[in-house]
Every structure is written in structure tokens, then in C-alpha cells.
PDB file of N, CA and C in Angstrom:
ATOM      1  N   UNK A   1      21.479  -0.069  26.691  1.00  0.00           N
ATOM      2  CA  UNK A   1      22.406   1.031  26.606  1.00  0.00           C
ATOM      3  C   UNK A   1      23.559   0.761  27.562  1.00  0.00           C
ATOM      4  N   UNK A   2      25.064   0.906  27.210  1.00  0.00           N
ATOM      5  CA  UNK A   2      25.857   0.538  27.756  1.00  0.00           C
ATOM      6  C   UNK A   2      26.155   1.466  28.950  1.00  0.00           C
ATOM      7  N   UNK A   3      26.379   1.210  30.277  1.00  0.00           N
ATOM      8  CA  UNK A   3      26.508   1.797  31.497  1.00  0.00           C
ATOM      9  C   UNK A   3      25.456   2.705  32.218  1.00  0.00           C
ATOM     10  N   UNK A   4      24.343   2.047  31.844  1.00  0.00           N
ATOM     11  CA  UNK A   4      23.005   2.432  32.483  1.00  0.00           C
ATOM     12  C   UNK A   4      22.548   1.880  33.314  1.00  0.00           C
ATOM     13  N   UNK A   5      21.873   2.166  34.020  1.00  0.00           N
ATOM     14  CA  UNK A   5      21.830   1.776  35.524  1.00  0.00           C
ATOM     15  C   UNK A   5      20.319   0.901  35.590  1.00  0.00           C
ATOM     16  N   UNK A   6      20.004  -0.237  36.519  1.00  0.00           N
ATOM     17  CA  UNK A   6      19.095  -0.483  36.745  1.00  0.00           C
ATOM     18  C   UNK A   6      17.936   0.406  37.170  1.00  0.00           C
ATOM     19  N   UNK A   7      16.655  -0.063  36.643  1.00  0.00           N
ATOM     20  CA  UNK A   7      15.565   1.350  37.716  1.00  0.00           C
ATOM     21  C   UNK A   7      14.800  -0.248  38.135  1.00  0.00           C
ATOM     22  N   UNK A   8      14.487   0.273  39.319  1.00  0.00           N
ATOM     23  CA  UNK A   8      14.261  -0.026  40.693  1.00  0.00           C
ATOM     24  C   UNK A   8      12.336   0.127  41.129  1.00  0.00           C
ATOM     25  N   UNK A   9      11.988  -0.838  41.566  1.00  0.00           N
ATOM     26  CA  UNK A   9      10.753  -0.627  42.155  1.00  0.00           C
ATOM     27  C   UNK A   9      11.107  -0.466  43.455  1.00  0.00           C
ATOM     28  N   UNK A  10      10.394   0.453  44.253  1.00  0.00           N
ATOM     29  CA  UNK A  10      10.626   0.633  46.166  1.00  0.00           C
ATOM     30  C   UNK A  10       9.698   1.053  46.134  1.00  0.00           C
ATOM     31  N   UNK A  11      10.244   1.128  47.521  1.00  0.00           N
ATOM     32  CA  UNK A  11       8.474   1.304  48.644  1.00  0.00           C
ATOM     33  C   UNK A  11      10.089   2.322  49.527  1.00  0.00           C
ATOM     34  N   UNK A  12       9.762   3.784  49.869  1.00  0.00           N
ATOM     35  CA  UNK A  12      10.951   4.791  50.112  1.00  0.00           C
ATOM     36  C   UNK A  12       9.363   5.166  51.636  1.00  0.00           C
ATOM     37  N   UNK A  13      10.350   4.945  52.556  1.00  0.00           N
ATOM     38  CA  UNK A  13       9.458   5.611  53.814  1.00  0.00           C
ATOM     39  C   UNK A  13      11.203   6.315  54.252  1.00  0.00           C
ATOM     40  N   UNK A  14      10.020   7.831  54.840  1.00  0.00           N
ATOM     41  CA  UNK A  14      10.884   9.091  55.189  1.00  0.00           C
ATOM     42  C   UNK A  14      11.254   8.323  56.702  1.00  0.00           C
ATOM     43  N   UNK A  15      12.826   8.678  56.663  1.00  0.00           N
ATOM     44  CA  UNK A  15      12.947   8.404  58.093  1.00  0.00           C
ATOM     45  C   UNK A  15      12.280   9.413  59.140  1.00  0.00           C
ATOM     46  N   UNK A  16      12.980   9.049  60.954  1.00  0.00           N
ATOM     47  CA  UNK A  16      12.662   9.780  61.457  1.00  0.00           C
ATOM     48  C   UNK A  16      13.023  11.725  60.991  1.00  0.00           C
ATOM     49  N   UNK A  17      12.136  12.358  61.188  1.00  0.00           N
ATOM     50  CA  UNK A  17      11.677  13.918  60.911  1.00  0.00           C
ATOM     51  C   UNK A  17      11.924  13.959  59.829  1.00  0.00           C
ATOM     52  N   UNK A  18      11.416  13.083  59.084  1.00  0.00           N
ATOM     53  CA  UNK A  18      11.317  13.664  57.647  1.00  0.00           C
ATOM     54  C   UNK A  18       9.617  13.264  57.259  1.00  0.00           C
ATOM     55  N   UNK A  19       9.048  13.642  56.198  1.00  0.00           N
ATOM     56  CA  UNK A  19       7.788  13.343  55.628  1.00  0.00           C
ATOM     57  C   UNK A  19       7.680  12.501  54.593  1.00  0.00           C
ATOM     58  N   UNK A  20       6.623  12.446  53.668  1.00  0.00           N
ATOM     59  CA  UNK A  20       6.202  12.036  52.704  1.00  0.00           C
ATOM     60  C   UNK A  20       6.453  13.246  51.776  1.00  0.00           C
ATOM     61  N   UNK A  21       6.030  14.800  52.109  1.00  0.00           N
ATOM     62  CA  UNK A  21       6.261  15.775  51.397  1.00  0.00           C
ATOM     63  C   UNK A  21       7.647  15.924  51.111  1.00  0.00           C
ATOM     64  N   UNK A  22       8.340  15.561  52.164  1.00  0.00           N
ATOM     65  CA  UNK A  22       9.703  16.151  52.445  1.00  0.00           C
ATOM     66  C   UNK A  22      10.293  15.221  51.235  1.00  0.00           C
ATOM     67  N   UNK A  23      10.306  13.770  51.350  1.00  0.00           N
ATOM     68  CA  UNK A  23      10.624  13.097  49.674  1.00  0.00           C
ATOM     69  C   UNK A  23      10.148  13.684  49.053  1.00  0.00           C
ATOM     70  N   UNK A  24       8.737  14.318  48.905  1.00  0.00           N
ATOM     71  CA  UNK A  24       8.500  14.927  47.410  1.00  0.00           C
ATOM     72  C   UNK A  24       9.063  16.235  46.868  1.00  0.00           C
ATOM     73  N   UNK A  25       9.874  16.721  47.665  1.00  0.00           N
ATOM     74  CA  UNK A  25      10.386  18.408  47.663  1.00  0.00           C
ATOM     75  C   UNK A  25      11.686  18.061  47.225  1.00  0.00           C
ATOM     76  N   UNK A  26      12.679  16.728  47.458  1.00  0.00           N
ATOM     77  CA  UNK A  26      13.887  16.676  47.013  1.00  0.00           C
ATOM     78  C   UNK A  26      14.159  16.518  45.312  1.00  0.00           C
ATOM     79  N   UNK A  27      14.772  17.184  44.818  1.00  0.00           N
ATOM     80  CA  UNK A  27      14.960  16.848  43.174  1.00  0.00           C
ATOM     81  C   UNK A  27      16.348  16.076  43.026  1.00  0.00           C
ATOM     82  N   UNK A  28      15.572  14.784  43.946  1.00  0.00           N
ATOM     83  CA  UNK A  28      16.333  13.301  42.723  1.00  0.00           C
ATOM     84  C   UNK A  28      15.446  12.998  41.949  1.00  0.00           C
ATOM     85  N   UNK A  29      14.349  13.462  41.189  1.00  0.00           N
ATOM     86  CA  UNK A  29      13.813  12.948  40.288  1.00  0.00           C
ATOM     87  C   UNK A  29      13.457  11.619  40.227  1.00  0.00           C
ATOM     88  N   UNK A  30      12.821  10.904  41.370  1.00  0.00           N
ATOM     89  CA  UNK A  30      11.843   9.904  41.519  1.00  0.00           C
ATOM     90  C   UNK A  30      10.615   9.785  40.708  1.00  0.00           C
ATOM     91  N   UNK A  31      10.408   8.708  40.192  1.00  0.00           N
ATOM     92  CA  UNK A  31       9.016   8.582  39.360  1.00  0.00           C
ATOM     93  C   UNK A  31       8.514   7.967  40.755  1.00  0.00           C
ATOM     94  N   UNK A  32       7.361   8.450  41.134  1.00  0.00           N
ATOM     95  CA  UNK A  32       6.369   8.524  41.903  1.00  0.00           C
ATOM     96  C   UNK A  32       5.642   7.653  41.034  1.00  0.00           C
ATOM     97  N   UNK A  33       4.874   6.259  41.495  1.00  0.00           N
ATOM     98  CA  UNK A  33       3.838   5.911  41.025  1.00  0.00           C
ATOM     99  C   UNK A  33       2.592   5.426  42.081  1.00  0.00           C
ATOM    100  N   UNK A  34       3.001   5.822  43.204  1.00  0.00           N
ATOM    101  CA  UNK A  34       2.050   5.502  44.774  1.00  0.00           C
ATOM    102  C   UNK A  34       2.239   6.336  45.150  1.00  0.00           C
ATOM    103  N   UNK A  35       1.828   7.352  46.167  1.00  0.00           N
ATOM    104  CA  UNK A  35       1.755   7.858  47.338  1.00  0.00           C
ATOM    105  C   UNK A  35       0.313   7.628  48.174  1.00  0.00           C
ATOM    106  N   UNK A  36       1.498   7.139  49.223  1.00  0.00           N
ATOM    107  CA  UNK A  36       0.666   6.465  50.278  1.00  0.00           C
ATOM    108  C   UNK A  36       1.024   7.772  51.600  1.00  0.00           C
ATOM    109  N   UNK A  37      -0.137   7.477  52.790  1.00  0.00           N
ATOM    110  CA  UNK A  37       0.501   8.175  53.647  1.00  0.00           C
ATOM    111  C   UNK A  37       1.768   8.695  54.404  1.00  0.00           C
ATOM    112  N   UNK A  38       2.494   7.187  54.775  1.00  0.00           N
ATOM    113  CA  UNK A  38       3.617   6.830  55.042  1.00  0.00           C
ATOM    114  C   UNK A  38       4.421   6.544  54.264  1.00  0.00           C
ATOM    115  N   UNK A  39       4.343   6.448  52.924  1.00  0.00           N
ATOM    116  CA  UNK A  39       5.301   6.288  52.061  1.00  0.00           C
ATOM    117  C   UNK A  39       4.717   6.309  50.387  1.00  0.00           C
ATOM    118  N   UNK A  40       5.875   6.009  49.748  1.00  0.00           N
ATOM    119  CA  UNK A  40       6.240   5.990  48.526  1.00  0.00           C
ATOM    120  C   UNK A  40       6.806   4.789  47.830  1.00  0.00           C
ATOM    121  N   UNK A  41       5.493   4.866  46.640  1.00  0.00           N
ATOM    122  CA  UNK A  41       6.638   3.944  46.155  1.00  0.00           C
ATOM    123  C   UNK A  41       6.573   4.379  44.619  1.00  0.00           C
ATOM    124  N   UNK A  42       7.867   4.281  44.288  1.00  0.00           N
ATOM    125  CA  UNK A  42       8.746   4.769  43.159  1.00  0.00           C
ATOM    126  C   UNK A  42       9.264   3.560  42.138  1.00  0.00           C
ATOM    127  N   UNK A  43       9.881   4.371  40.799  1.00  0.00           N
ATOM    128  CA  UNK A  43      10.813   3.688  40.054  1.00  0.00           C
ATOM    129  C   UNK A  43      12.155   4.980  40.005  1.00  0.00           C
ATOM    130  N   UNK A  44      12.974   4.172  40.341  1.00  0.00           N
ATOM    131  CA  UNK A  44      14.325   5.299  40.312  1.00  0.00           C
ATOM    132  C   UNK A  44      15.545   4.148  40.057  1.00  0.00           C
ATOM    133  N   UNK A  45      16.575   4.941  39.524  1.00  0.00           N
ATOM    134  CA  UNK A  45      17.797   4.140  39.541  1.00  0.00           C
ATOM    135  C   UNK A  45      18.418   3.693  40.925  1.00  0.00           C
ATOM    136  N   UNK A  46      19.024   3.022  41.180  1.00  0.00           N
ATOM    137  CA  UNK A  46      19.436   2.542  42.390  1.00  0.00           C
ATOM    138  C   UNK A  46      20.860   3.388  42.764  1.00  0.00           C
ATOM    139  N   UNK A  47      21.167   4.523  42.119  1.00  0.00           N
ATOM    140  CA  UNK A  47      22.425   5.579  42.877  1.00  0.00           C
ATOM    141  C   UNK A  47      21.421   6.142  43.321  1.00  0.00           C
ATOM    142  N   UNK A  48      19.930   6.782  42.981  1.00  0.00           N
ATOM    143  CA  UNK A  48      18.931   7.678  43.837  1.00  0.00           C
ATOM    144  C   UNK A  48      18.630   7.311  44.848  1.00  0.00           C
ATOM    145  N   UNK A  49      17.898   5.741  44.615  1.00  0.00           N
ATOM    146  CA  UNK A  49      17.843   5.065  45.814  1.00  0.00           C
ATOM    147  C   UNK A  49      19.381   5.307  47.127  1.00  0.00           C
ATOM    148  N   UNK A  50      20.250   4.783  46.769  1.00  0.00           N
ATOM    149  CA  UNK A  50      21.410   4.852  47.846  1.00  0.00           C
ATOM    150  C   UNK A  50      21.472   6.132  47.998  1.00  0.00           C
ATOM    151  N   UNK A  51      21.101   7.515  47.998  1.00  0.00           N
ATOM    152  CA  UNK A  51      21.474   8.425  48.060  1.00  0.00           C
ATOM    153  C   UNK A  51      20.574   8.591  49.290  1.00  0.00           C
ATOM    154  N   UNK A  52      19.301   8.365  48.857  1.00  0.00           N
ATOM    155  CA  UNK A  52      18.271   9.004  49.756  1.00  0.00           C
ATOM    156  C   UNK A  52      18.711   8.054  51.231  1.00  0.00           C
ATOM    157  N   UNK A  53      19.142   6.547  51.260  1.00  0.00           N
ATOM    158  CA  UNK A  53      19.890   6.157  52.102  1.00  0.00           C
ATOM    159  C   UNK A  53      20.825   6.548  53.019  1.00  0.00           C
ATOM    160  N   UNK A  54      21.710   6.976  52.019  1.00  0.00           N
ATOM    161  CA  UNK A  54      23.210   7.644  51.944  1.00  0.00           C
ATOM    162  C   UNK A  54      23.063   8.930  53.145  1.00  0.00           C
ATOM    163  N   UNK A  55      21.931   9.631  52.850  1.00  0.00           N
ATOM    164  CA  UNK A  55      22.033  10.889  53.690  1.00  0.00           C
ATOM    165  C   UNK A  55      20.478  10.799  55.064  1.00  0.00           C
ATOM    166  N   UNK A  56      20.186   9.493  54.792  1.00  0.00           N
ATOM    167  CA  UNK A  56      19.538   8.930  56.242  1.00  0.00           C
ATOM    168  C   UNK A  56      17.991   9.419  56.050  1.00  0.00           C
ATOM    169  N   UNK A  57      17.429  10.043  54.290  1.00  0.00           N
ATOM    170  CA  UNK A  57      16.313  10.820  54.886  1.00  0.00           C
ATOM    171  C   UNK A  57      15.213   9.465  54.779  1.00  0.00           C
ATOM    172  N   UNK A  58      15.844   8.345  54.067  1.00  0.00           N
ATOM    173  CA  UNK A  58      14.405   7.215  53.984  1.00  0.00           C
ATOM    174  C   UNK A  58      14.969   6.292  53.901  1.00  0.00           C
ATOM    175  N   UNK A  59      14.261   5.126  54.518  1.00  0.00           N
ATOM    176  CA  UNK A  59      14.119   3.719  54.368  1.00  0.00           C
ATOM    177  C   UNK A  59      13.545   2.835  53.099  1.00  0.00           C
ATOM    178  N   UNK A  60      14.435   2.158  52.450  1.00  0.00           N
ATOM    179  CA  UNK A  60      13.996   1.696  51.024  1.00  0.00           C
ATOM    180  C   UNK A  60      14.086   0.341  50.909  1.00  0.00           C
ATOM    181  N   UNK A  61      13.246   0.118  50.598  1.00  0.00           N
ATOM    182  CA  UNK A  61      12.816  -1.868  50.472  1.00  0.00           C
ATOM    183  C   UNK A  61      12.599  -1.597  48.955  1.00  0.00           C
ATOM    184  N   UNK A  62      13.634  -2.187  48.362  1.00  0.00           N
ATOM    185  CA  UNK A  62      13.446  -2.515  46.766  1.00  0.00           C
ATOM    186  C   UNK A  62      12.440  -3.652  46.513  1.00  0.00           C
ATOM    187  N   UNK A  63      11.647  -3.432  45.217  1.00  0.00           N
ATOM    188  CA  UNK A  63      10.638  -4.593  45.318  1.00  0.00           C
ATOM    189  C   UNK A  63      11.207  -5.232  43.933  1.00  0.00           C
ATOM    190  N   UNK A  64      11.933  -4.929  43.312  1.00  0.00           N
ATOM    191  CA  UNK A  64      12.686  -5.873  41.911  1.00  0.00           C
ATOM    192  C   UNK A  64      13.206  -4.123  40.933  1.00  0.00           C
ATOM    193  N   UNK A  65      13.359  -5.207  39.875  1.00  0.00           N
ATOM    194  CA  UNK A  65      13.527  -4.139  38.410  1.00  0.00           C
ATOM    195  C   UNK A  65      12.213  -3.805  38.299  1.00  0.00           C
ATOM    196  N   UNK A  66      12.226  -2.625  37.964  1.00  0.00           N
ATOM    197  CA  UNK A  66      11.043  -2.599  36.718  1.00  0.00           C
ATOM    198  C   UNK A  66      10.266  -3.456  35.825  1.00  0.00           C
ATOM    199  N   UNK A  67      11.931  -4.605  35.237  1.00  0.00           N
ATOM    200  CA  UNK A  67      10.946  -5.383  34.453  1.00  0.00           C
ATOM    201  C   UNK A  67      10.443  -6.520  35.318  1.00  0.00           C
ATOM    202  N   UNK A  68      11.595  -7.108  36.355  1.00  0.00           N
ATOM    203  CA  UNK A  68      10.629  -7.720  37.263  1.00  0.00           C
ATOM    204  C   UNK A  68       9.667  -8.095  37.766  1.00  0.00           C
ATOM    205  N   UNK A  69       8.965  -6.261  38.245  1.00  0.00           N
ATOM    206  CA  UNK A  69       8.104  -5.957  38.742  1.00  0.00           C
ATOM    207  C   UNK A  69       6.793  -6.203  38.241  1.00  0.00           C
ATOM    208  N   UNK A  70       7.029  -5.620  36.661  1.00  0.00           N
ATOM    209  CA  UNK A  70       6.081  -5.876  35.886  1.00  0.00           C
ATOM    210  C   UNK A  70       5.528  -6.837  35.107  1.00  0.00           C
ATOM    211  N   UNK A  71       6.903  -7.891  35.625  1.00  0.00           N
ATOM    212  CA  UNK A  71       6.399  -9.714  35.052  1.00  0.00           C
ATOM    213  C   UNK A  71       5.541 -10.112  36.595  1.00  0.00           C
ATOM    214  N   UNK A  72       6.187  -9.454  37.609  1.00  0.00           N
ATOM    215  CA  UNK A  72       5.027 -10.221  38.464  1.00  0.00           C
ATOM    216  C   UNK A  72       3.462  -9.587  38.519  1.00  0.00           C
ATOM    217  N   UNK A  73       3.322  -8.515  38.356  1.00  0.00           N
ATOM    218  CA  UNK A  73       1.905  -8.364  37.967  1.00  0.00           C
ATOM    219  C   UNK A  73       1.229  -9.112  36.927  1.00  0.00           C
ATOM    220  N   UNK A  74       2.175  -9.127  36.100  1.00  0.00           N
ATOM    221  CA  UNK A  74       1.338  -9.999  34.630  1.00  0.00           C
ATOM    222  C   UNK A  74       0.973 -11.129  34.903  1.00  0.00           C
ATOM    223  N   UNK A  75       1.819 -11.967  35.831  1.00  0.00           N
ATOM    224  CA  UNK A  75       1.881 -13.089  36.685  1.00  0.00           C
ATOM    225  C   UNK A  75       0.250 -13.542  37.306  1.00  0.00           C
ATOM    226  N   UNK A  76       0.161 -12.775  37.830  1.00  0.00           N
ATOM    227  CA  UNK A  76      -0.942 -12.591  38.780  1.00  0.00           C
ATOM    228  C   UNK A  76      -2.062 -12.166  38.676  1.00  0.00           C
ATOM    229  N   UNK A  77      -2.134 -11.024  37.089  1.00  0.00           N
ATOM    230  CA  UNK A  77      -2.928 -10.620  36.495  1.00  0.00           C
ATOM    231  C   UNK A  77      -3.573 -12.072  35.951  1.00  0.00           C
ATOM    232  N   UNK A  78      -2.395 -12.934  35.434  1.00  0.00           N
ATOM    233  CA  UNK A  78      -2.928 -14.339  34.257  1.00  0.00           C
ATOM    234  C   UNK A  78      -3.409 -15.139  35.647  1.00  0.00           C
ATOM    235  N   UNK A  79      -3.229 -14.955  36.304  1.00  0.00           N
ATOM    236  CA  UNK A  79      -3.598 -16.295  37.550  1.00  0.00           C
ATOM    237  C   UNK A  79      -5.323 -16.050  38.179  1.00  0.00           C
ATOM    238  N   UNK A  80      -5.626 -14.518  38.061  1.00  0.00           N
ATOM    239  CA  UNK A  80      -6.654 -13.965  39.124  1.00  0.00           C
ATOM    240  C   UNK A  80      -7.746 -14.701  38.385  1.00  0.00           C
ATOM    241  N   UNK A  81      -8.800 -14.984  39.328  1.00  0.00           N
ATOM    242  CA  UNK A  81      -9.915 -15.406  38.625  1.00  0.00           C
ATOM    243  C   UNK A  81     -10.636 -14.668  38.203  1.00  0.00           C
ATOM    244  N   UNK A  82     -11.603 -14.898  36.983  1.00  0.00           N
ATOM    245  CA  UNK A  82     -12.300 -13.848  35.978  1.00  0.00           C
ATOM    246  C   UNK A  82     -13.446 -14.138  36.105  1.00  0.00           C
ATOM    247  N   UNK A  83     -14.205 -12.897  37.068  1.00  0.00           N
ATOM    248  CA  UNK A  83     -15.079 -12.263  37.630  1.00  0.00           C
ATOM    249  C   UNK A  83     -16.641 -12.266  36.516  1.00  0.00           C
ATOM    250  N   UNK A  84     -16.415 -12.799  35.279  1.00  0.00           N
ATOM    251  CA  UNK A  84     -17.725 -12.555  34.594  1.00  0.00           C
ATOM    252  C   UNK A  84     -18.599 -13.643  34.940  1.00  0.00           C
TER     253      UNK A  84
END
């Protein structure tokens, strides 16, 4: 689709005085697919990402695209040794 934005794998930790809840209470509409104590990790477009930047509430380590992301699992899925 023309002028659509990349979505993003991260790992989003709340800066200082912010939470884990406190990301979950903001409506940028993050797909949540972890919650961890200390953090989150999401698929979001990368203006959400810079936003949550933008206004200092989290620290974001992108881990690829989406599709990226999901060639390196497959990756690793085909590599693991099979347990039968």
C-alpha cells in the first residue's frame, strides 16, 4: 500500500517514572505481543515508536520489521534440533 509505514518489532522500556502500566494506559495503539516486567515488546509503526521517544516516556530498541522478525524465527525454528 502506497505511503504506509513500516511496523516495527521493539522491546519499549518505560523511562525513568514511568511504568509498564503507564505504556499500557497510552492510546498509541501498540500491538502488545510480550509483557514482561520491565518492559514491552510490541509491533507498532515507527511514528508510534518515535513518539513514545519523542515525549521521553520509553526507551525503544527496534528488533527488525515484522517481516524480518518473523524470517528470523523461522530461521531458527528450521535450525533447532528435533527433540523426538
Amino acid at each position: 500500500m502506497p505511503g504506509s509505514e513500516q511496523t516495527w518489532v521493539a522491546r519499549i522500556t518505560p523511562a525513568a517514572g514511568h511504568s509498564v502500566a503507564t505504556l499500557l494506559g497510552l492510546p498509541l495503539g501498540l500491538d502488545v505481543w510480550e509483557r514482561q516486567a520491565d518492559a514491552l515488546v510490541v509491533a507498532a509503526p515507527d511514528s508510534r515508536l518515535l513518539e513514545l521517544e519523542r515525549r521521553r516516556l520509553a526507551h525503544v530498541e527496534r528488533w527488525g520489521t515484522t517481516a524480518e522478525y518473523e524470517a528470523q524465527l523461522r530461521s531458527r525454528s528450521a535450525d533447532a534440533p528435533d527433540d523426538s
